[in-house]
C-alpha atoms as a PDB file:
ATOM      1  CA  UNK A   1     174.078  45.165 257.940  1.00  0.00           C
ATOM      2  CA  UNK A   2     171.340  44.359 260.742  1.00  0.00           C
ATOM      3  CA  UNK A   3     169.882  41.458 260.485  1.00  0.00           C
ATOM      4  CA  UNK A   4     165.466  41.933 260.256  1.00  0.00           C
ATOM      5  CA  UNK A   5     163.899  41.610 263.588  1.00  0.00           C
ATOM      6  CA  UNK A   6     161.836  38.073 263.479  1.00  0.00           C
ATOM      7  CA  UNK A   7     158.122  37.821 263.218  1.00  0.00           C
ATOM      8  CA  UNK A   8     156.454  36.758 266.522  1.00  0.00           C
ATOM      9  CA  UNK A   9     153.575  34.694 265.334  1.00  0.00           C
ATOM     10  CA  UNK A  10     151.400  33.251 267.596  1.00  0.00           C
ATOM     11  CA  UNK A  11     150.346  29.355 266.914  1.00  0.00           C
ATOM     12  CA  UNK A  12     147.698  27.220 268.480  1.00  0.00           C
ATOM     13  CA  UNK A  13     149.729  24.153 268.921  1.00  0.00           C
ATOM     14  CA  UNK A  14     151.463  25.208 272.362  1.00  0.00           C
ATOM     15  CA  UNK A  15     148.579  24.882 273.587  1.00  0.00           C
ATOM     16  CA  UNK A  16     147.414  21.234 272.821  1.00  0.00           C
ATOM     17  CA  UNK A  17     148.428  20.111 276.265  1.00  0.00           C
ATOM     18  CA  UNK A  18     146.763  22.224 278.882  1.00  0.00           C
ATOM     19  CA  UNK A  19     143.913  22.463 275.988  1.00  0.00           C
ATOM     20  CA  UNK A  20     143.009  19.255 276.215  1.00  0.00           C
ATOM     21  CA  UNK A  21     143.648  18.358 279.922  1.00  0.00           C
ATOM     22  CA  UNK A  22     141.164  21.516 280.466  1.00  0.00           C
ATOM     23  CA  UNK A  23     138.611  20.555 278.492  1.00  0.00           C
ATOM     24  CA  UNK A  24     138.439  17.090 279.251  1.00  0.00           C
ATOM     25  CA  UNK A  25     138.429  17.486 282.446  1.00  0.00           C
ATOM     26  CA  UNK A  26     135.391  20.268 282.541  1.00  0.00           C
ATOM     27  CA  UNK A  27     133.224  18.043 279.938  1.00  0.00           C
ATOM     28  CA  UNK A  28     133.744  15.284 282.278  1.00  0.00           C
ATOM     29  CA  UNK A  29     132.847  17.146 285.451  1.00  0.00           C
ATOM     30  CA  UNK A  30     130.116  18.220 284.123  1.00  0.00           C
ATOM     31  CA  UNK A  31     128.637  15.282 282.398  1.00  0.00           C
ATOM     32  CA  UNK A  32     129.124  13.004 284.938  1.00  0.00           C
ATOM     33  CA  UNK A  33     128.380  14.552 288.130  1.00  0.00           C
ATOM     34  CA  UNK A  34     124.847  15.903 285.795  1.00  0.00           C
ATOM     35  CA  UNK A  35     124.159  12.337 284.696  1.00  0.00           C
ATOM     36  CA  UNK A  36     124.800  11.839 288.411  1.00  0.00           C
ATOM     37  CA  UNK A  37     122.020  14.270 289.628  1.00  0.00           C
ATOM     38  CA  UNK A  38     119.703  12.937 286.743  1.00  0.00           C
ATOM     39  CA  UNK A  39     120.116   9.856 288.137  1.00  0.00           C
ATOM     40  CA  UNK A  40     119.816   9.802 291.961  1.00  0.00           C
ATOM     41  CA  UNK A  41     116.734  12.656 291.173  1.00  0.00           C
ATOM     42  CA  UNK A  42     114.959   9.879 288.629  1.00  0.00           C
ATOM     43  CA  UNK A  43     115.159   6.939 291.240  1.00  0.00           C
ATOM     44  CA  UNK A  44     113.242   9.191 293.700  1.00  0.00           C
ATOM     45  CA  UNK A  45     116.033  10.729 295.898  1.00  0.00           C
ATOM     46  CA  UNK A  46     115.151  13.501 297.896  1.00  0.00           C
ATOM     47  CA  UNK A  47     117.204  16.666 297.407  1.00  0.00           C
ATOM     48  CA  UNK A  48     119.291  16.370 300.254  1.00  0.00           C
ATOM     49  CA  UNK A  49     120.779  13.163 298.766  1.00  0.00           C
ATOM     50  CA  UNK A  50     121.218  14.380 295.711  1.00  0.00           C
ATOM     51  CA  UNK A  51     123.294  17.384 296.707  1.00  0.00           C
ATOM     52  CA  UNK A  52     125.390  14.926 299.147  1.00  0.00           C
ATOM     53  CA  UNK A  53     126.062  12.568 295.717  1.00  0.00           C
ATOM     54  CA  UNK A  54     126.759  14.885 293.487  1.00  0.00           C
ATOM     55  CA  UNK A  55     129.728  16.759 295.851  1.00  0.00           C
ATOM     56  CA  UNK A  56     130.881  13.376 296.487  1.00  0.00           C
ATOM     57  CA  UNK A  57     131.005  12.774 292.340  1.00  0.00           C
ATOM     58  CA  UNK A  58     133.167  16.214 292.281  1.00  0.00           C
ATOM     59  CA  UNK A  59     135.563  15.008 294.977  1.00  0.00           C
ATOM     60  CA  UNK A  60     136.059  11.485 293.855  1.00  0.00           C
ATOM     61  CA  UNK A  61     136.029  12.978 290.133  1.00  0.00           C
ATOM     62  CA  UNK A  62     138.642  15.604 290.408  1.00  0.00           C
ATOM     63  CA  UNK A  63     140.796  13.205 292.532  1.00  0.00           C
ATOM     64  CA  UNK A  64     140.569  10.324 289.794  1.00  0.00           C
ATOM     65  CA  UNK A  65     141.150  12.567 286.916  1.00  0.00           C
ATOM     66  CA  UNK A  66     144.449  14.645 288.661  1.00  0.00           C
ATOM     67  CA  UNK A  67     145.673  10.662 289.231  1.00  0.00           C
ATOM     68  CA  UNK A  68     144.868   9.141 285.853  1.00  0.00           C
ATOM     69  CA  UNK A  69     146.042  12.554 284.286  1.00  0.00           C
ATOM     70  CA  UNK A  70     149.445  12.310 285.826  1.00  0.00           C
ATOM     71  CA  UNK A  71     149.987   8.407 285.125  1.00  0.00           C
ATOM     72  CA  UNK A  72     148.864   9.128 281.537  1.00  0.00           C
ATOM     73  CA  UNK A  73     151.215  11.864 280.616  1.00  0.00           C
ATOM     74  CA  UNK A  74     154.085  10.335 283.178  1.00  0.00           C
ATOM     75  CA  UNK A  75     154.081   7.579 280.565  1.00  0.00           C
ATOM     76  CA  UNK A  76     154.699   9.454 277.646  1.00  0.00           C
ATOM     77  CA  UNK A  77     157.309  11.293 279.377  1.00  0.00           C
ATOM     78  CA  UNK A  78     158.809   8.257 280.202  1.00  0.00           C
ATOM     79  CA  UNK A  79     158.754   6.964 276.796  1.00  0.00           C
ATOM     80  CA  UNK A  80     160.441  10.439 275.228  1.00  0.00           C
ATOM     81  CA  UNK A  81     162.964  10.512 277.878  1.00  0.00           C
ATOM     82  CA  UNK A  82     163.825   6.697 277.101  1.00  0.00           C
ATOM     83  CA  UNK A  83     163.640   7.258 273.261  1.00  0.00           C
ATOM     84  CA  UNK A  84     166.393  10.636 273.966  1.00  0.00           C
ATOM     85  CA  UNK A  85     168.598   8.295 276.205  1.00  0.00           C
ATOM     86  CA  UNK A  86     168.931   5.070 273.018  1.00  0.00           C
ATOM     87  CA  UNK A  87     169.195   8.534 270.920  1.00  0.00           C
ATOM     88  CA  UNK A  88     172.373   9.522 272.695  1.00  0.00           C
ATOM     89  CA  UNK A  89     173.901   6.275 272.869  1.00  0.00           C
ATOM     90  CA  UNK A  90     173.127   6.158 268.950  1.00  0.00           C
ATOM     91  CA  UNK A  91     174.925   9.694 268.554  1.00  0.00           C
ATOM     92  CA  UNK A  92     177.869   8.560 270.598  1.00  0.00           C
ATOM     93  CA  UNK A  93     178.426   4.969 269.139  1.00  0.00           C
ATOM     94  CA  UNK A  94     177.772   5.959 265.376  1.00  0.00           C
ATOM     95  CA  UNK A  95     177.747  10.009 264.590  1.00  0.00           C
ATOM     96  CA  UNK A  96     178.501   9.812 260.931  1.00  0.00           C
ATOM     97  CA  UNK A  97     175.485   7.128 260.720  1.00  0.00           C
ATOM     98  CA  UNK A  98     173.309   9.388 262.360  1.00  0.00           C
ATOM     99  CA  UNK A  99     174.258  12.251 260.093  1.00  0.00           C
ATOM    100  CA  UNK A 100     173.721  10.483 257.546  1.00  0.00           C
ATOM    101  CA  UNK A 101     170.073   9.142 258.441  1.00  0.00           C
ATOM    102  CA  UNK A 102     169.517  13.118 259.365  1.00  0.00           C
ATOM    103  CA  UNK A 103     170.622  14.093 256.186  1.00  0.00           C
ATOM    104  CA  UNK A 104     168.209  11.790 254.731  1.00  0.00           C
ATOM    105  CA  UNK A 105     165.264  12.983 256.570  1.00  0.00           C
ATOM    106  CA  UNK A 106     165.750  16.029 254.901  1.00  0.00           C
ATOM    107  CA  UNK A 107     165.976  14.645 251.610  1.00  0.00           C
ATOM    108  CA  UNK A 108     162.901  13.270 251.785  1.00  0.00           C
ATOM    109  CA  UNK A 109     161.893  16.339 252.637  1.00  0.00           C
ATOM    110  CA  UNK A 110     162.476  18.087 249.608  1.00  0.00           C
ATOM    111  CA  UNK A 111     166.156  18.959 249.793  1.00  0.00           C
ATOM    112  CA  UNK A 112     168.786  17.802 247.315  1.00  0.00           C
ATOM    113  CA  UNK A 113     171.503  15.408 249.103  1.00  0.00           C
ATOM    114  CA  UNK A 114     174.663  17.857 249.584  1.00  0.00           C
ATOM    115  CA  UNK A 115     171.838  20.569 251.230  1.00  0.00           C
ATOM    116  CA  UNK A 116     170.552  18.214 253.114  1.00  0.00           C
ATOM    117  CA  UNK A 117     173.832  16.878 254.590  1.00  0.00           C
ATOM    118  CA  UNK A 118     175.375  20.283 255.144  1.00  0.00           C
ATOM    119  CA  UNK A 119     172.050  20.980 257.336  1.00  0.00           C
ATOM    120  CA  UNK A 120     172.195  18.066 259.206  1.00  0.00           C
ATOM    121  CA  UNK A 121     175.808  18.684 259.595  1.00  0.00           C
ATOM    122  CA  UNK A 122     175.696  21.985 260.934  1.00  0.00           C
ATOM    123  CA  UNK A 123     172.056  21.054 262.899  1.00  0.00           C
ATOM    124  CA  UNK A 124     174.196  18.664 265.264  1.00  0.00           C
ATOM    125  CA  UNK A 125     177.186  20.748 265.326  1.00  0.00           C
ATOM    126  CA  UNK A 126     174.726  23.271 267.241  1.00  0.00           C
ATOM    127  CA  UNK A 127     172.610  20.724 269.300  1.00  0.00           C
ATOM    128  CA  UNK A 128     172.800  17.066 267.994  1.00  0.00           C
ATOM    129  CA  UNK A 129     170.361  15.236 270.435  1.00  0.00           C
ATOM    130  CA  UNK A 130     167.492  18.462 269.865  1.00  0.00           C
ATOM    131  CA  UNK A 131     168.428  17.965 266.008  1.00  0.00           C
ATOM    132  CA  UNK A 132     167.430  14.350 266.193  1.00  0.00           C
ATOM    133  CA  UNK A 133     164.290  14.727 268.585  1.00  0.00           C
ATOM    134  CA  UNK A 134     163.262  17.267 266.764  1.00  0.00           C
ATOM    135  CA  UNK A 135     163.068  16.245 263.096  1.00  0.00           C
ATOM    136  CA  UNK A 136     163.186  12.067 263.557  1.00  0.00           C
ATOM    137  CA  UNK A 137     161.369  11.418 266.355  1.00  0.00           C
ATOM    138  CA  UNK A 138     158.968  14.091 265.889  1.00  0.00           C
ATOM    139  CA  UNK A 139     159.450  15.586 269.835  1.00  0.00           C
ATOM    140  CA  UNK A 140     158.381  19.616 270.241  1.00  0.00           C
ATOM    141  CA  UNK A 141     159.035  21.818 273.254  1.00  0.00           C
ATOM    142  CA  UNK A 142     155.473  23.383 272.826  1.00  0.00           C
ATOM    143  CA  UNK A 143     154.061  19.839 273.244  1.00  0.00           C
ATOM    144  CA  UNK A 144     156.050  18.205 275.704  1.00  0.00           C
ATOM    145  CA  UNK A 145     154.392  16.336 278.529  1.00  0.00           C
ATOM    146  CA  UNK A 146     154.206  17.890 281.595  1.00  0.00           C
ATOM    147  CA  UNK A 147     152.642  15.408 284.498  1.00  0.00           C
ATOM    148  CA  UNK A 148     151.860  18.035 287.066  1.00  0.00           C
ATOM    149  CA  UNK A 149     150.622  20.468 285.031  1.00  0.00           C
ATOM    150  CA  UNK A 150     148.082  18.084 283.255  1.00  0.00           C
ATOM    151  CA  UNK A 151     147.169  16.496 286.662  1.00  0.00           C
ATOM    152  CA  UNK A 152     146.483  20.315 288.084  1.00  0.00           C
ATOM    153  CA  UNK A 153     144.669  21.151 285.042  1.00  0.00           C
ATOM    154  CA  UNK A 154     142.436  18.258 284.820  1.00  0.00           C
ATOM    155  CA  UNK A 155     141.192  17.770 288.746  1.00  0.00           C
ATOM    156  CA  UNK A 156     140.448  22.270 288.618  1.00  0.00           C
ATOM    157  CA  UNK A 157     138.505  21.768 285.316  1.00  0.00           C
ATOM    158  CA  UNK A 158     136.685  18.838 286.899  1.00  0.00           C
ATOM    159  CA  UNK A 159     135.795  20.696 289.770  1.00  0.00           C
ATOM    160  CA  UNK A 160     134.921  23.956 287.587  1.00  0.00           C
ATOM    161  CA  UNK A 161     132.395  21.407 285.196  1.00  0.00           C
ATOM    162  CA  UNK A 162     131.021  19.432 288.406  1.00  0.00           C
ATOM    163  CA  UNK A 163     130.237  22.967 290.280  1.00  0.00           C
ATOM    164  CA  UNK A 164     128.092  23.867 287.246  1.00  0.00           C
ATOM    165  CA  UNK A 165     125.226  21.547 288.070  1.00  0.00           C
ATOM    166  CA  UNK A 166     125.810  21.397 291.241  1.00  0.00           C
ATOM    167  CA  UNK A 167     125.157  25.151 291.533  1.00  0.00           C
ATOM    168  CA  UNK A 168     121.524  24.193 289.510  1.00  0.00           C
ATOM    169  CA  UNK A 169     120.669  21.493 292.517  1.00  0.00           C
ATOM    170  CA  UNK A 170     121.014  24.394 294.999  1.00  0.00           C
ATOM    171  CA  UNK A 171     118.940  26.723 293.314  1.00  0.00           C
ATOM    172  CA  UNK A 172     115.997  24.765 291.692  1.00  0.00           C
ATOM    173  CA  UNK A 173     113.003  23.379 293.505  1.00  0.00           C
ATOM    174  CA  UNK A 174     112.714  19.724 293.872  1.00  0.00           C
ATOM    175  CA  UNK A 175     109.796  19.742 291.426  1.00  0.00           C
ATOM    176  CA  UNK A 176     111.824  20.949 288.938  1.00  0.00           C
ATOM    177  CA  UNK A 177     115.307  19.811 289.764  1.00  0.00           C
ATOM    178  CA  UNK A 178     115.769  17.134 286.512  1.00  0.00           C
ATOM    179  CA  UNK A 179     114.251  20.025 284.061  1.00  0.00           C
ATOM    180  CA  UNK A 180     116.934  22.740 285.093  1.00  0.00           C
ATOM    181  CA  UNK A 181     119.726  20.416 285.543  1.00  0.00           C
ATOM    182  CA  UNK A 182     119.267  19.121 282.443  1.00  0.00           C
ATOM    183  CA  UNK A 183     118.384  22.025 280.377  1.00  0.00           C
ATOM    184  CA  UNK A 184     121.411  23.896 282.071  1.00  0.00           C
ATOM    185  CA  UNK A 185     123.816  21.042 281.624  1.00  0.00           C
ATOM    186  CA  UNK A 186     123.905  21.469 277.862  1.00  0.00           C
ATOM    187  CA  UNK A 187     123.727  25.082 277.943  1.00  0.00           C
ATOM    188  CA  UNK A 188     127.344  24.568 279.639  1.00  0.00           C
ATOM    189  CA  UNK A 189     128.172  21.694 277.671  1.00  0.00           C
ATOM    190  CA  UNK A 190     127.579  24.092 274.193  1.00  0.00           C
ATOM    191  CA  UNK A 191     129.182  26.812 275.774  1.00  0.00           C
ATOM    192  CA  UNK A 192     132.502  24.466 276.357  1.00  0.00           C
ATOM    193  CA  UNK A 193     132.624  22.949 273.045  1.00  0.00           C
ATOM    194  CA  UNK A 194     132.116  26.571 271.676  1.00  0.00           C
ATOM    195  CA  UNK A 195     134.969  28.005 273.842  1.00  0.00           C
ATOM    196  CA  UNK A 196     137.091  25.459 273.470  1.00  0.00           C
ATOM    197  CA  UNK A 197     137.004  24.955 269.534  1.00  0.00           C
ATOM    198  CA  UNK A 198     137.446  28.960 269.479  1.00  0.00           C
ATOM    199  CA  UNK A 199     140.563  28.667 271.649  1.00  0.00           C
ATOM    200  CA  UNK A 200     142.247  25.776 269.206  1.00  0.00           C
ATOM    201  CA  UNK A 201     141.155  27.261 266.076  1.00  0.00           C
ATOM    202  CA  UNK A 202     138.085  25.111 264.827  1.00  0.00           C
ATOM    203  CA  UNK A 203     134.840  25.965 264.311  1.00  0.00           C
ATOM    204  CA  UNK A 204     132.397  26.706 267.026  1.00  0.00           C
ATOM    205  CA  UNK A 205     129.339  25.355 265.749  1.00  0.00           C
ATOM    206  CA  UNK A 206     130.645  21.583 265.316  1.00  0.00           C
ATOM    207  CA  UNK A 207     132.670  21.463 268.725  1.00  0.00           C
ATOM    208  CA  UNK A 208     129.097  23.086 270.566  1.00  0.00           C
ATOM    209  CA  UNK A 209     126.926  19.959 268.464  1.00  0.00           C
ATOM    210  CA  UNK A 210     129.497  17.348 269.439  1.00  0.00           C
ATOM    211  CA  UNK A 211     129.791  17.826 273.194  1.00  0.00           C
ATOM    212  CA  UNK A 212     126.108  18.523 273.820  1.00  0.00           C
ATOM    213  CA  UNK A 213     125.241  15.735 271.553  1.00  0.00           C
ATOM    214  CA  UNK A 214     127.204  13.081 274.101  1.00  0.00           C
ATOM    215  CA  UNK A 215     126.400  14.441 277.186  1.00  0.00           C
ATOM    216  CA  UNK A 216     122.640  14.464 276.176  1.00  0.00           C
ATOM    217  CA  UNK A 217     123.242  10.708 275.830  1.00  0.00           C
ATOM    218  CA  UNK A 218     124.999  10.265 278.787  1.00  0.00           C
ATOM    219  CA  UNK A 219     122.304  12.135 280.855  1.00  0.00           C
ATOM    220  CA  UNK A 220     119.416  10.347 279.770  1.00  0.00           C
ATOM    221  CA  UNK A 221     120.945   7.027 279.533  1.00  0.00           C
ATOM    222  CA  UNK A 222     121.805   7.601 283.146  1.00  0.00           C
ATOM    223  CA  UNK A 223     118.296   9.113 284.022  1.00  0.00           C
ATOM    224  CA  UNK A 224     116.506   6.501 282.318  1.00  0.00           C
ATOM    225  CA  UNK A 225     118.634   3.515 284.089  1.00  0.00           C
ATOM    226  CA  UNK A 226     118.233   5.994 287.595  1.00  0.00           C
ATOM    227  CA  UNK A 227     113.988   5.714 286.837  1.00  0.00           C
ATOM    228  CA  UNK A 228     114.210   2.256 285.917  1.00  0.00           C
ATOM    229  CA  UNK A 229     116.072   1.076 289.112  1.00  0.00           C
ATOM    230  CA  UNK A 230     113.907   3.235 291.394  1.00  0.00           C
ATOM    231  CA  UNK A 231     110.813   1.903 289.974  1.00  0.00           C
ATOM    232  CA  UNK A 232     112.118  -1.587 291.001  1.00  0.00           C
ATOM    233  CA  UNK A 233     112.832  -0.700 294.112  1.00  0.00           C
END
């Protein structure tokens, strides 16, 4: 008797990682090198200077987000590869113990005690140390840290979300430079949040509101501190 052929399905939470790194780093490109523009353009910049800034934001940006990317997630790896090593030496030094505290895992999972000792039995016959990351300290494949990729992800988003605006400086006149940056700002802003709660599974609506909500404060906080400053001067 064949065994049935196994359901593919296809879950959102493999991709957490580049999700986030991706749209972090595209908000942030395209708040900050916008509240950027706003600004230099409010203090009484030409636009010349504001187009030299705001490339210098993008470089600077995408440089500091690949580098605090890659600490960031180097860290965790380093903390899951440290918590697998004291997992091994655990395994080694005291099997039956560890059985034991897999077992009970399981139990408190629902299982009755003989079950739930003849999985954990047979679980680390197959692959003790995965058994143990797996189900007590809570590690997954689909989510494990990946330093380079997150770094990668995070300075090409940035550069994506600081082009946006950037692209608006170029094409508006200097009369009307703060009106189109800002106005097209959110419209990217809302059109990440959208795209990006679509991708993960949530609703569009809330994760449009909440990223064009903050970057509208970020903007004019930065515009208004840009006018105030360039009225001083």
């Amino acid at each position: 008797m064949t065994a049935a052929p196994r359901r593919t399905e296809n879950h959102r939470n493999a991709r957490i990682g580049w999700l986030r790194a991706a749209v972090l780093g595209a908000n942030d490109g395209i708040v900050s090198t916008a509240s950027l523009v706003l600004g230099v353009a409010a203090a009484g910049a030409d636009q010349r200077t504001v187009l030299l800034t705001s490339v210098s934001g993008l470089i600077a940006g995408a440089m500091s987000m690949a580098a605090g990317e890659f600490v960031s997630v180097h860290s965790q790896q380093d903390a899951e590869v440290a918590d697998l090593m004291r997992e091994h030496a655990e395994l080694e030094a005291d099997p039956e113990g560890e059985r034991r505290e897999l077992a009970a895992i399981y139990v408190g999972r629902g299982l009755d005690w003989p079950l739930a000792d003849q999985v954990a039995a047979q679980l680390m016959a197959q692959d003790a140390i995965g058994a143990h990351a797996r189900d007590e300290l809570g590690f997954s494949p689909a989510n494990a840290p990946r330093p380079t990729q997150a770094a990668l992800a995070s300075a090409a988003s940035f550069s994506v979300g600081a082009a946006l605006p950037i692209a608006i400086v170029l094409m508006a006149t200097p009369a009307h430079l703060v009106l189109w940056v800002s106005i097209a700002s959110l419209a990217f802003l809302a059109g990440l949040g959208a795209v990006s709660a679509e991708i993960g599974g949530a609703p569009m609506g809330g994760g449009a509101w909440r990223v064009t909500f903050w970057g509208a404060i970020a903007m004019a906080v930065t515009a208004a501190a840009g006018a105030l400053f360039g009225a001083v001067a």
